[in-house]
N, C-alpha and C. Protein backbone atom coordinates (compact mmCIF):
# COMPACT_ATOMS: atom_id res chain seq x y z
N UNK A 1 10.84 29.02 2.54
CA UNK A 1 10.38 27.94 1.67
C UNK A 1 9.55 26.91 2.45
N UNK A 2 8.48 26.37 1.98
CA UNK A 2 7.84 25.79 2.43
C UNK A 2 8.33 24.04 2.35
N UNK A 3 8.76 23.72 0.80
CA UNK A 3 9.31 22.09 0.49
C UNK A 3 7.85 21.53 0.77
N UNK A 4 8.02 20.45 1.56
CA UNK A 4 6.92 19.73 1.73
C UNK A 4 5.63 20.26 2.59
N UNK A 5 5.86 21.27 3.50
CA UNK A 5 4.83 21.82 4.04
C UNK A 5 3.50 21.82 3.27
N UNK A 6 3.87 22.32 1.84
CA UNK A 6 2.40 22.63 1.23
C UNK A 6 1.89 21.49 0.81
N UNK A 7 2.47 20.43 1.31
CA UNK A 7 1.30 19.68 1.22
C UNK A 7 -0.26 19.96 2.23
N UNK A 8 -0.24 20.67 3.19
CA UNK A 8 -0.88 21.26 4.05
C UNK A 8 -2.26 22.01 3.34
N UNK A 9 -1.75 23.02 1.84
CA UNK A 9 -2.62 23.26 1.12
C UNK A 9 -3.29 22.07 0.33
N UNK A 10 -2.19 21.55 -0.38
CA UNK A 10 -2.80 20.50 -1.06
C UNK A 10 -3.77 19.15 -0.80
N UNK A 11 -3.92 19.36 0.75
CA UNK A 11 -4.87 18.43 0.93
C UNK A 11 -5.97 19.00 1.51
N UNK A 12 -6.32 20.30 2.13
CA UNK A 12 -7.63 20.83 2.13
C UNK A 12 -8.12 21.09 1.25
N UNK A 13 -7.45 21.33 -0.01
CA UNK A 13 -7.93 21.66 -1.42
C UNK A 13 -8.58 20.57 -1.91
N UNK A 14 -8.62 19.39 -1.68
CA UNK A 14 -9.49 18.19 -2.32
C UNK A 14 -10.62 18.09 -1.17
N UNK A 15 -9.60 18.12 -0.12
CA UNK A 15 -11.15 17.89 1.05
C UNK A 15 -12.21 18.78 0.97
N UNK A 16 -12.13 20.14 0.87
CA UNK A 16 -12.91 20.80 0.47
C UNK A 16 -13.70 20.45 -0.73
N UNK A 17 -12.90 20.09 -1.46
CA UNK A 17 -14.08 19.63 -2.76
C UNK A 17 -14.51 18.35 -2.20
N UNK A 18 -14.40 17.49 -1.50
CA UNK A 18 -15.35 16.44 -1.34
C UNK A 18 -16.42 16.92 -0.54
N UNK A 19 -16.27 17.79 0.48
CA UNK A 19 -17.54 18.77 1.51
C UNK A 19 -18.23 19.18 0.48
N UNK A 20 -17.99 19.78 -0.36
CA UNK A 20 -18.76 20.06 -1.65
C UNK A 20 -19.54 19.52 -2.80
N UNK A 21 -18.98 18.26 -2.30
CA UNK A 21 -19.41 16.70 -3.65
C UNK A 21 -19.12 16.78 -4.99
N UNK A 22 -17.97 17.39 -5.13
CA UNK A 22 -17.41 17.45 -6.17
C UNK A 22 -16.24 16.41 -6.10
N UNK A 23 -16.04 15.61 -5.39
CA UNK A 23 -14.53 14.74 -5.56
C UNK A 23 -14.79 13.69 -4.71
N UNK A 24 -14.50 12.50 -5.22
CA UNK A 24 -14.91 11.27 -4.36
C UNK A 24 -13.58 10.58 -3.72
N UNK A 25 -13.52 10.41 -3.27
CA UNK A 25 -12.22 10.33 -2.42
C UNK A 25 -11.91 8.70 -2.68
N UNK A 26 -13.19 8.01 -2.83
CA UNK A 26 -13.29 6.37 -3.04
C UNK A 26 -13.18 6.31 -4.79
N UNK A 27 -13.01 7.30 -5.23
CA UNK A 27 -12.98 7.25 -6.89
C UNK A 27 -11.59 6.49 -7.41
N UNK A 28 -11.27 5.51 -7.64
CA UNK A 28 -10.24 4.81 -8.63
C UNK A 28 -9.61 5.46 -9.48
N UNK A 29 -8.14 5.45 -9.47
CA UNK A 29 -7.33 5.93 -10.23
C UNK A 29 -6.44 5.15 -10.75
N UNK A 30 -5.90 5.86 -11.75
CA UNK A 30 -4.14 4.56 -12.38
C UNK A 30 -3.82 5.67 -12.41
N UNK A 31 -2.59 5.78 -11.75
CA UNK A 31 -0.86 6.73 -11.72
C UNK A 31 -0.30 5.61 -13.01
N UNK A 32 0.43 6.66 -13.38
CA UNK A 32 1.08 6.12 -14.75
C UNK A 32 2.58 6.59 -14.80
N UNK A 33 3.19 6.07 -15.26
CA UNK A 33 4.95 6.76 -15.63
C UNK A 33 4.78 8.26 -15.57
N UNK A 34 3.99 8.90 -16.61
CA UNK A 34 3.82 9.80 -16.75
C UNK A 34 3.47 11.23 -15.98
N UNK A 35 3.12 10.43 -14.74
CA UNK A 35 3.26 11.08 -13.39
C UNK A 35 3.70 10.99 -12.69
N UNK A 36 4.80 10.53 -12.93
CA UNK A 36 5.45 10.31 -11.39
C UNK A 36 6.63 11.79 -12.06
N UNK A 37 7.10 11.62 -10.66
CA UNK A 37 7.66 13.55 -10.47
C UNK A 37 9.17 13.26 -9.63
N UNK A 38 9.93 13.50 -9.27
CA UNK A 38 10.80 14.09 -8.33
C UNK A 38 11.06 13.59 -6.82
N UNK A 39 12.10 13.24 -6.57
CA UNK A 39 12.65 12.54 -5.44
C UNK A 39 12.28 11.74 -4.34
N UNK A 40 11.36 12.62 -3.66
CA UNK A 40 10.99 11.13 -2.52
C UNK A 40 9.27 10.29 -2.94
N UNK A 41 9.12 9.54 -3.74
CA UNK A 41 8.18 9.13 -4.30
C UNK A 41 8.08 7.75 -4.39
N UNK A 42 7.66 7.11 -2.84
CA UNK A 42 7.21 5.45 -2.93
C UNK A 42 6.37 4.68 -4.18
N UNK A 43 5.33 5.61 -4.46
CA UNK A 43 4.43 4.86 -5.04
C UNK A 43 5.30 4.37 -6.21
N UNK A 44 6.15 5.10 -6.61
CA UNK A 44 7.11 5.11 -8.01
C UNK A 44 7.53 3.61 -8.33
N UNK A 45 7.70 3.16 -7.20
CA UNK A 45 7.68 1.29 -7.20
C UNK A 45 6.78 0.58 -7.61
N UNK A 46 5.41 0.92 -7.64
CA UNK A 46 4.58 0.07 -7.66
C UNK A 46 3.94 0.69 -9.13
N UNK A 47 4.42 1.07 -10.18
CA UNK A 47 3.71 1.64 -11.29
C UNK A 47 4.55 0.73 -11.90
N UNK A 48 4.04 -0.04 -13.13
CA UNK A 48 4.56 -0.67 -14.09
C UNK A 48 4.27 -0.34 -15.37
N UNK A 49 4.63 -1.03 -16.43
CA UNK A 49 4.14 -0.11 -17.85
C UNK A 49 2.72 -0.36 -18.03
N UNK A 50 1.67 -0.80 -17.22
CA UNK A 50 0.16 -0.85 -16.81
C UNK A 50 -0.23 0.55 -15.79
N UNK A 51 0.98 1.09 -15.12
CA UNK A 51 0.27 1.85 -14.36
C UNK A 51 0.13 1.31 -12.73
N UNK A 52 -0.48 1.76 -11.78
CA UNK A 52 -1.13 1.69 -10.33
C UNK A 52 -2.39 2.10 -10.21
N UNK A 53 -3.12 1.12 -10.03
CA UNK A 53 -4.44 1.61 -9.47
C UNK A 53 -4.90 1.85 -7.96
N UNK A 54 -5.36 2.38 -7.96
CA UNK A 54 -5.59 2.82 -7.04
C UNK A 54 -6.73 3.89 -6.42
N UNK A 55 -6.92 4.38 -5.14
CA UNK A 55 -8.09 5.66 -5.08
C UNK A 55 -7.50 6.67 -4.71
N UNK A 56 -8.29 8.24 -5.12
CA UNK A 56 -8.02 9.08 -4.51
C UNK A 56 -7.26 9.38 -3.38
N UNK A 57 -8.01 8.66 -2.46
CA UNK A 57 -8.00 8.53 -1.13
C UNK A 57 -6.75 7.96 -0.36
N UNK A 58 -6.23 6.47 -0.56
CA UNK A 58 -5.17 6.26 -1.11
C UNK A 58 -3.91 7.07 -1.16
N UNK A 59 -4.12 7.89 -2.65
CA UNK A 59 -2.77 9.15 -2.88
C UNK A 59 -2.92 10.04 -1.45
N UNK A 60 -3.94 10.60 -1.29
CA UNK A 60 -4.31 11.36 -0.28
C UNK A 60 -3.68 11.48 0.96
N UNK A 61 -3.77 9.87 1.05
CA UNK A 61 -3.30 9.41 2.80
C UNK A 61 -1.41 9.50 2.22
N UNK A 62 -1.12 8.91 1.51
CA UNK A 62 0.47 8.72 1.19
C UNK A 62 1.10 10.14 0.57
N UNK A 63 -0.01 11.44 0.37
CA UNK A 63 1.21 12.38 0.20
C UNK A 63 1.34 13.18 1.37
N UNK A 64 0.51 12.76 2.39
CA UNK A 64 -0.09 13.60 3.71
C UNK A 64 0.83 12.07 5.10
N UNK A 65 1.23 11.15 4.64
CA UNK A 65 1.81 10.24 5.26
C UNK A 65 3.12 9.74 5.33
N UNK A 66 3.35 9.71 3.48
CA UNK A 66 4.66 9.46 3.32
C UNK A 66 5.23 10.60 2.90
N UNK A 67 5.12 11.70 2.50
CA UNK A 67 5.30 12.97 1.80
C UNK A 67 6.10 11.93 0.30
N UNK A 68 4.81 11.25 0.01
CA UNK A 68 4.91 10.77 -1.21
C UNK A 68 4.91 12.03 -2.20
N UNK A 69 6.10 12.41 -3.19
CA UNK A 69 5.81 13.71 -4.06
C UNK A 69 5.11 13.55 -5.26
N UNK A 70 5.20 12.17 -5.66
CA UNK A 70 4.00 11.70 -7.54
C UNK A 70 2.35 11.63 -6.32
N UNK A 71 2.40 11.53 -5.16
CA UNK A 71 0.97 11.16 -4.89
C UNK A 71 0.40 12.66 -4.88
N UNK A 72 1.31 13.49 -3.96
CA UNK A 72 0.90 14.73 -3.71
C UNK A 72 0.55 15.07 -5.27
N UNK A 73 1.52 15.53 -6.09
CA UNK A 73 1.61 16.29 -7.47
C UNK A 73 0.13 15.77 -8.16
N UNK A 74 -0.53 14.59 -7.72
CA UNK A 74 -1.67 13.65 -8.64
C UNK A 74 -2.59 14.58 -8.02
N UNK A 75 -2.97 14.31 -6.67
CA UNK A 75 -4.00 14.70 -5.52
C UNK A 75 -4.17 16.42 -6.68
N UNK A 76 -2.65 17.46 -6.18
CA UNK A 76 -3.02 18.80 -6.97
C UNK A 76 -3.59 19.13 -8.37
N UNK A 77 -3.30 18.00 -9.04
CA UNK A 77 -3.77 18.08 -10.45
C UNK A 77 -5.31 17.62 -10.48
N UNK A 78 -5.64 17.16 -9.46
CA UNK A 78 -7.53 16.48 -9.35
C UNK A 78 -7.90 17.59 -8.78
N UNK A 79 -7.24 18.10 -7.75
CA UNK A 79 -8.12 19.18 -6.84
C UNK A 79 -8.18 20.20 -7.70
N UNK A 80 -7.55 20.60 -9.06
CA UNK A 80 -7.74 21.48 -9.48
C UNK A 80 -6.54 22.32 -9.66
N UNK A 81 -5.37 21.92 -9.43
CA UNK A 81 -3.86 22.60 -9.92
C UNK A 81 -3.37 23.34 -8.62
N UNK A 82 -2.47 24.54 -9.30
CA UNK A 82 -2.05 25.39 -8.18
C UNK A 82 -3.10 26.66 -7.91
N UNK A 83 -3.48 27.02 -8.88
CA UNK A 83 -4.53 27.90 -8.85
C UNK A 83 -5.57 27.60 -8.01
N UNK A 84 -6.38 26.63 -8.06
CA UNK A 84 -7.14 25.88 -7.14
C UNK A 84 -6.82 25.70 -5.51
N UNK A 85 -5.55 26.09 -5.43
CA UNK A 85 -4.89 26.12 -3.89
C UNK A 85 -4.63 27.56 -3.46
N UNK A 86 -4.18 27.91 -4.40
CA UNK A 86 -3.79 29.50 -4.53
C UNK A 86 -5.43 30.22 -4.39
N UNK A 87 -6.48 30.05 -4.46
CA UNK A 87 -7.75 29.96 -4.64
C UNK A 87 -8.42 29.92 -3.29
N UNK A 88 -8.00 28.15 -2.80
CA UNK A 88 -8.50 28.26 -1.63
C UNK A 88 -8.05 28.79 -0.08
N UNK A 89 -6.70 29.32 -0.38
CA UNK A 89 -5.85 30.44 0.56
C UNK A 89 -6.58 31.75 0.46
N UNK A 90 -6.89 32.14 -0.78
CA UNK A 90 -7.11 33.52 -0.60
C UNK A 90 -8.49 33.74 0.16
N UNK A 91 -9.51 32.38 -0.37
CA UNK A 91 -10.99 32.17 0.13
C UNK A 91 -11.00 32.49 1.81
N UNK A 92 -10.00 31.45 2.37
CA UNK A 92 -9.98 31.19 3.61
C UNK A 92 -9.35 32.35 4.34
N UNK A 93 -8.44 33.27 3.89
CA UNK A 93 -8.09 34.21 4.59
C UNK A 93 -6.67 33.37 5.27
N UNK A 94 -5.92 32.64 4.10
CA UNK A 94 -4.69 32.17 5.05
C UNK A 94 -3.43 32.79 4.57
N UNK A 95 -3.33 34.32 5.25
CA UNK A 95 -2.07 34.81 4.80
C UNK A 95 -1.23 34.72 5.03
N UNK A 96 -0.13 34.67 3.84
CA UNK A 96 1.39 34.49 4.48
C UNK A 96 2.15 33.03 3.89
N UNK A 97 0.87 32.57 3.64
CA UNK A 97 1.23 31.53 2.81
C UNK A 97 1.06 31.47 1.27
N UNK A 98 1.99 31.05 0.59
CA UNK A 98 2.10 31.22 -1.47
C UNK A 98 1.80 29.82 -1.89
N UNK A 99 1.60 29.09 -2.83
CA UNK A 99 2.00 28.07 -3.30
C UNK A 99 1.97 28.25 -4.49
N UNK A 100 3.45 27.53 -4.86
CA UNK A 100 4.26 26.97 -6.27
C UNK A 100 3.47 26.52 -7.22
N UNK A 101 4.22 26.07 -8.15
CA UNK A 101 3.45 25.29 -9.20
C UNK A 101 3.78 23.64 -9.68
N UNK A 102 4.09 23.53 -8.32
CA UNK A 102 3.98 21.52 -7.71
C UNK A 102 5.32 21.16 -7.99
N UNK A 103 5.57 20.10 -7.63
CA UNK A 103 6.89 19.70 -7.34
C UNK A 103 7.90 19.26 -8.74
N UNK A 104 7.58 19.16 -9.49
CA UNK A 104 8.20 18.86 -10.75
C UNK A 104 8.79 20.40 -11.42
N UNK A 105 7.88 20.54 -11.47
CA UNK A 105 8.18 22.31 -11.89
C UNK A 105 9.10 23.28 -11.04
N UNK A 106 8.62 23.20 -9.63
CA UNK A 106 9.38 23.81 -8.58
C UNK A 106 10.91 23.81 -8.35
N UNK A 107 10.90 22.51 -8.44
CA UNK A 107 12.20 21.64 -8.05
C UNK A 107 13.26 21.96 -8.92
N UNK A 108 12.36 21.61 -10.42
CA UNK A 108 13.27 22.15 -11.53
C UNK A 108 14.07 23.56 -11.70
N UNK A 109 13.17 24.14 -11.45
CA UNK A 109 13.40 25.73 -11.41
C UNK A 109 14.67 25.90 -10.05
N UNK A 110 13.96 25.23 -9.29
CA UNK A 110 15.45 25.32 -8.01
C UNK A 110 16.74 24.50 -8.74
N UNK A 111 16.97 23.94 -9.79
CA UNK A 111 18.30 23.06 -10.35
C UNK A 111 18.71 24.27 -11.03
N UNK A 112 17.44 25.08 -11.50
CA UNK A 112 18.48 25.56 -13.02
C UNK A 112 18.35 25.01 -14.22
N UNK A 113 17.23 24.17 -14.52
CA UNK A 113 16.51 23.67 -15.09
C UNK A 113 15.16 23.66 -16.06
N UNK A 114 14.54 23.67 -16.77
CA UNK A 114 13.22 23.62 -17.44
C UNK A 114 12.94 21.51 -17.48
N UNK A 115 11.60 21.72 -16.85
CA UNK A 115 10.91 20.14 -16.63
C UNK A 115 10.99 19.81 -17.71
N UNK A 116 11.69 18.42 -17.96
CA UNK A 116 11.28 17.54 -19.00
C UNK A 116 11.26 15.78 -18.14
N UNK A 117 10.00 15.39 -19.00
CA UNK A 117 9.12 13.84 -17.77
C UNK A 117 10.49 13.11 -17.91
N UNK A 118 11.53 12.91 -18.86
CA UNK A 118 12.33 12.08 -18.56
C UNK A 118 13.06 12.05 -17.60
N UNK A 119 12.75 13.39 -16.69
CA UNK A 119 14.17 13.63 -15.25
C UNK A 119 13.15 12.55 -14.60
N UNK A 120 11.80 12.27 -14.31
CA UNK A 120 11.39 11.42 -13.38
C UNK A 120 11.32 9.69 -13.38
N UNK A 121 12.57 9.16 -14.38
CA UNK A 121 12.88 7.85 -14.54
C UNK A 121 14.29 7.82 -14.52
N UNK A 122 14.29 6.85 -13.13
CA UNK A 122 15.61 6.82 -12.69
C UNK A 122 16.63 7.50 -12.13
N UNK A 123 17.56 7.92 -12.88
CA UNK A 123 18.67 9.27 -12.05
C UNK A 123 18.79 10.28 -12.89
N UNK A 124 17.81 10.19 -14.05
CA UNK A 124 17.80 11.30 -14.96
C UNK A 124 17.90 12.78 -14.55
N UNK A 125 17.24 13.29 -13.63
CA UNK A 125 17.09 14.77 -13.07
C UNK A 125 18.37 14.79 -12.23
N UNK A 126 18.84 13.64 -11.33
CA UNK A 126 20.25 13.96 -10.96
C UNK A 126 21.47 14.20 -11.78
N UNK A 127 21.21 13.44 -12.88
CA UNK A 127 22.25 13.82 -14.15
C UNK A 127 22.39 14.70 -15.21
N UNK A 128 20.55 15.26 -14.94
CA UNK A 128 20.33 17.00 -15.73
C UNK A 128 21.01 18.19 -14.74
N UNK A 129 20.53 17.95 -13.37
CA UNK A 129 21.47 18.96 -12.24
C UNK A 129 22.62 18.97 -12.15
N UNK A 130 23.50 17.47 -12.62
CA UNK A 130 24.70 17.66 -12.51
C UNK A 130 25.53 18.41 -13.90
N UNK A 131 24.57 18.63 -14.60
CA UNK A 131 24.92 19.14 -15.54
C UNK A 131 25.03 20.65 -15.79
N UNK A 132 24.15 21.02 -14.75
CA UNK A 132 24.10 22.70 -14.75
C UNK A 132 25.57 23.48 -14.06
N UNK A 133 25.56 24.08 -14.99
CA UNK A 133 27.17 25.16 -14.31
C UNK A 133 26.61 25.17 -13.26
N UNK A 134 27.43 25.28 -11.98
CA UNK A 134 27.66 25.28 -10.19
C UNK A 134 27.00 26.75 -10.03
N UNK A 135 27.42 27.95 -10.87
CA UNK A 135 27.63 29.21 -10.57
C UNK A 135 25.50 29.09 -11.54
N UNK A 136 25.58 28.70 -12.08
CA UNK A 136 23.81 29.11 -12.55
C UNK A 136 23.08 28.40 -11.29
N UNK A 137 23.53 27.06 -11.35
CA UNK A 137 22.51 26.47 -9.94
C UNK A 137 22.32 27.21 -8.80
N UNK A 138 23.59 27.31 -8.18
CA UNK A 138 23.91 28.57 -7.15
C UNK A 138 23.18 29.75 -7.37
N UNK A 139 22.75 30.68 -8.26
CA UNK A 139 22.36 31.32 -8.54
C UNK A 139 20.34 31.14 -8.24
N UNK A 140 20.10 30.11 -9.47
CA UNK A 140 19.05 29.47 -8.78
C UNK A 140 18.11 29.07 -7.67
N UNK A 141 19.14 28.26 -6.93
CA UNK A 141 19.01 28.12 -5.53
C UNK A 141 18.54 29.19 -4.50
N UNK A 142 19.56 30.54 -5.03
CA UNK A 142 19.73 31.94 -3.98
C UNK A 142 18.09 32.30 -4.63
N UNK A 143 18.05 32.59 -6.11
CA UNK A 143 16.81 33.28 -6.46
C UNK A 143 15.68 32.66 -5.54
N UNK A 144 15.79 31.47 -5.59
CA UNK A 144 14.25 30.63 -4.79
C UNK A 144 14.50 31.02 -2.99
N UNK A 145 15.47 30.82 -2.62
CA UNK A 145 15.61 31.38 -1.23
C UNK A 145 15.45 32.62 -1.00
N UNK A 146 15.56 33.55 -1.76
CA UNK A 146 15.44 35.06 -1.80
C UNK A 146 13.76 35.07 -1.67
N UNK A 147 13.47 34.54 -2.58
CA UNK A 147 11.64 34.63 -3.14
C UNK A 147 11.05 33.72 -3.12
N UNK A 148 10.86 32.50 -2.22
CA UNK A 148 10.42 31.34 -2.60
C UNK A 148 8.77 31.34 -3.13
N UNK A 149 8.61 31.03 -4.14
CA UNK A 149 7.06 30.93 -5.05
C UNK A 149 6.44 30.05 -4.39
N UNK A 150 6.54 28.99 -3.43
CA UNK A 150 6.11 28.63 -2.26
C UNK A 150 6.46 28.75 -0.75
N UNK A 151 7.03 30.06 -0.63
CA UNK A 151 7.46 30.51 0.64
C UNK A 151 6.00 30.93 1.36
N UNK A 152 6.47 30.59 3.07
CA UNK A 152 5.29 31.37 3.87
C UNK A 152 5.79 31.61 5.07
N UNK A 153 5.06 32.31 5.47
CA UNK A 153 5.66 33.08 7.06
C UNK A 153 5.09 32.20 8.19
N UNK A 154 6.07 31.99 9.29
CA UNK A 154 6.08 31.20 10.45
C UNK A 154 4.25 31.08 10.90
N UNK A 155 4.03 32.40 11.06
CA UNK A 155 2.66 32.87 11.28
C UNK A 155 1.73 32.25 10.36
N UNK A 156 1.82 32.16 9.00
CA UNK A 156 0.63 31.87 8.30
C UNK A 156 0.95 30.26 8.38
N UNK A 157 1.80 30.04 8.56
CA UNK A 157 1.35 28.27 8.79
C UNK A 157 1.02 27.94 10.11
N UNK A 158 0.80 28.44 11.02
CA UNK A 158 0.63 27.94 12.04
C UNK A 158 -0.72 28.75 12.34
N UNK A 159 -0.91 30.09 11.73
CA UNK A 159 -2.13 30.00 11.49
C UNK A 159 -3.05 29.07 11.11
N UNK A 160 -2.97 28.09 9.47
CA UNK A 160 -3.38 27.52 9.36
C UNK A 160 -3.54 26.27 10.13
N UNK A 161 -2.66 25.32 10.36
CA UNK A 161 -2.53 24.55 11.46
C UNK A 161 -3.64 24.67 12.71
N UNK A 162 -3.45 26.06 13.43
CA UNK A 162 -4.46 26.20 14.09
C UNK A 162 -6.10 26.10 13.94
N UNK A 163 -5.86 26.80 12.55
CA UNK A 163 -8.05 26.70 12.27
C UNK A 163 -7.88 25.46 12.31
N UNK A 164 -7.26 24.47 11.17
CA UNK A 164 -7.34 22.89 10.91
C UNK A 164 -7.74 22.33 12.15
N UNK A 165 -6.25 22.81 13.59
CA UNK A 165 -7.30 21.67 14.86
C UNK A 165 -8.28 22.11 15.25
N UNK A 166 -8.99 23.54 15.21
CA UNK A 166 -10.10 24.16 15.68
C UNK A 166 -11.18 23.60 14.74
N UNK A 167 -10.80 23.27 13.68
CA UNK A 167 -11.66 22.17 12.44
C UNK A 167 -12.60 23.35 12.37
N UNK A 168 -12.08 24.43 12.01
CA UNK A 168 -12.25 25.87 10.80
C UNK A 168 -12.00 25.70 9.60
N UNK A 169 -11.25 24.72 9.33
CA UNK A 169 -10.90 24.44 7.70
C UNK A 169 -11.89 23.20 7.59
């Protein structure tokens, strides 16, 4: 399992589109309730029923800094989803590495769960998990460790890692 690693995909996937001039990195955004996602998520403080404004660039630095998870999950949904990552792995030739379908979704699926936005206000998703029979979660848990849908091999991340400092990516 990768967990936060893929943030690793998720941020060449926008950088690449800005090398491309498709994505402005200085472009202004508002994060809204409605995005915010799943457990370790600073920005989650600073959204009010107006929202956070903010840039690209910004989310960028804080899901690649703080392993902010609403900044990361924003960044994947601009760069173009999971497909769009899943996309630019296969382009680049970075095998060994998978990616999920972002942290809300993922996470869920590891509880035993189907996403609904209300787990991401407050302790809601801790009180949907505590709700799942022990023996389905457990179950859960093993399925994603067995197969992780964002699993990758020692090799393909450090593959990647490597082009990145060779600044191949």
């Amino acid at each position: 399992p990768q967990q936060s690693r893929r943030r690793f995909g998720v941020a060449i996937t926008p950088f690449q589109a800005v090398d491309a001039g498709q994505l402005d990195l200085d472009q202004r955004v508002t994060v809204r309730r409605e995005d915010l996602t799943l457990f370790h998520q600073p920005i989650a403080a600073q959204v009010d029923s107006d929202g956070y404004s903010t840039t690209l660039g910004d989310l960028l630095f804080r899901a690649i800094t703080q392993s902010d998870n609403t900044a990361n999950d924003f960044m994947l949904r601009r760069a173009g989803g999971p497909d769009a990552v899943r996309a630019m792995l296969t382009r680049l030739g970075l095998e060994g590495v998978r990616f999920g379908p972002g942290e809300r979704l993922m996470q869920s699926r590891i509880a035993g769960l189907q996403w609904q936005p209300s787990y991401s206000v407050g302790r809601a998703f801790y009180q949907a998990r505590s709700s799942v029979p022990p023996e389905r979660r457990r179950a859960a848990f093993q399925e994603y460790v067995a197969d992780p849908i964002d699993g990758a091999t020692p090799e393909g991340l450090v593959n990647g890692l490597s082009r990145l400092h060779r600044g191949v990516l």
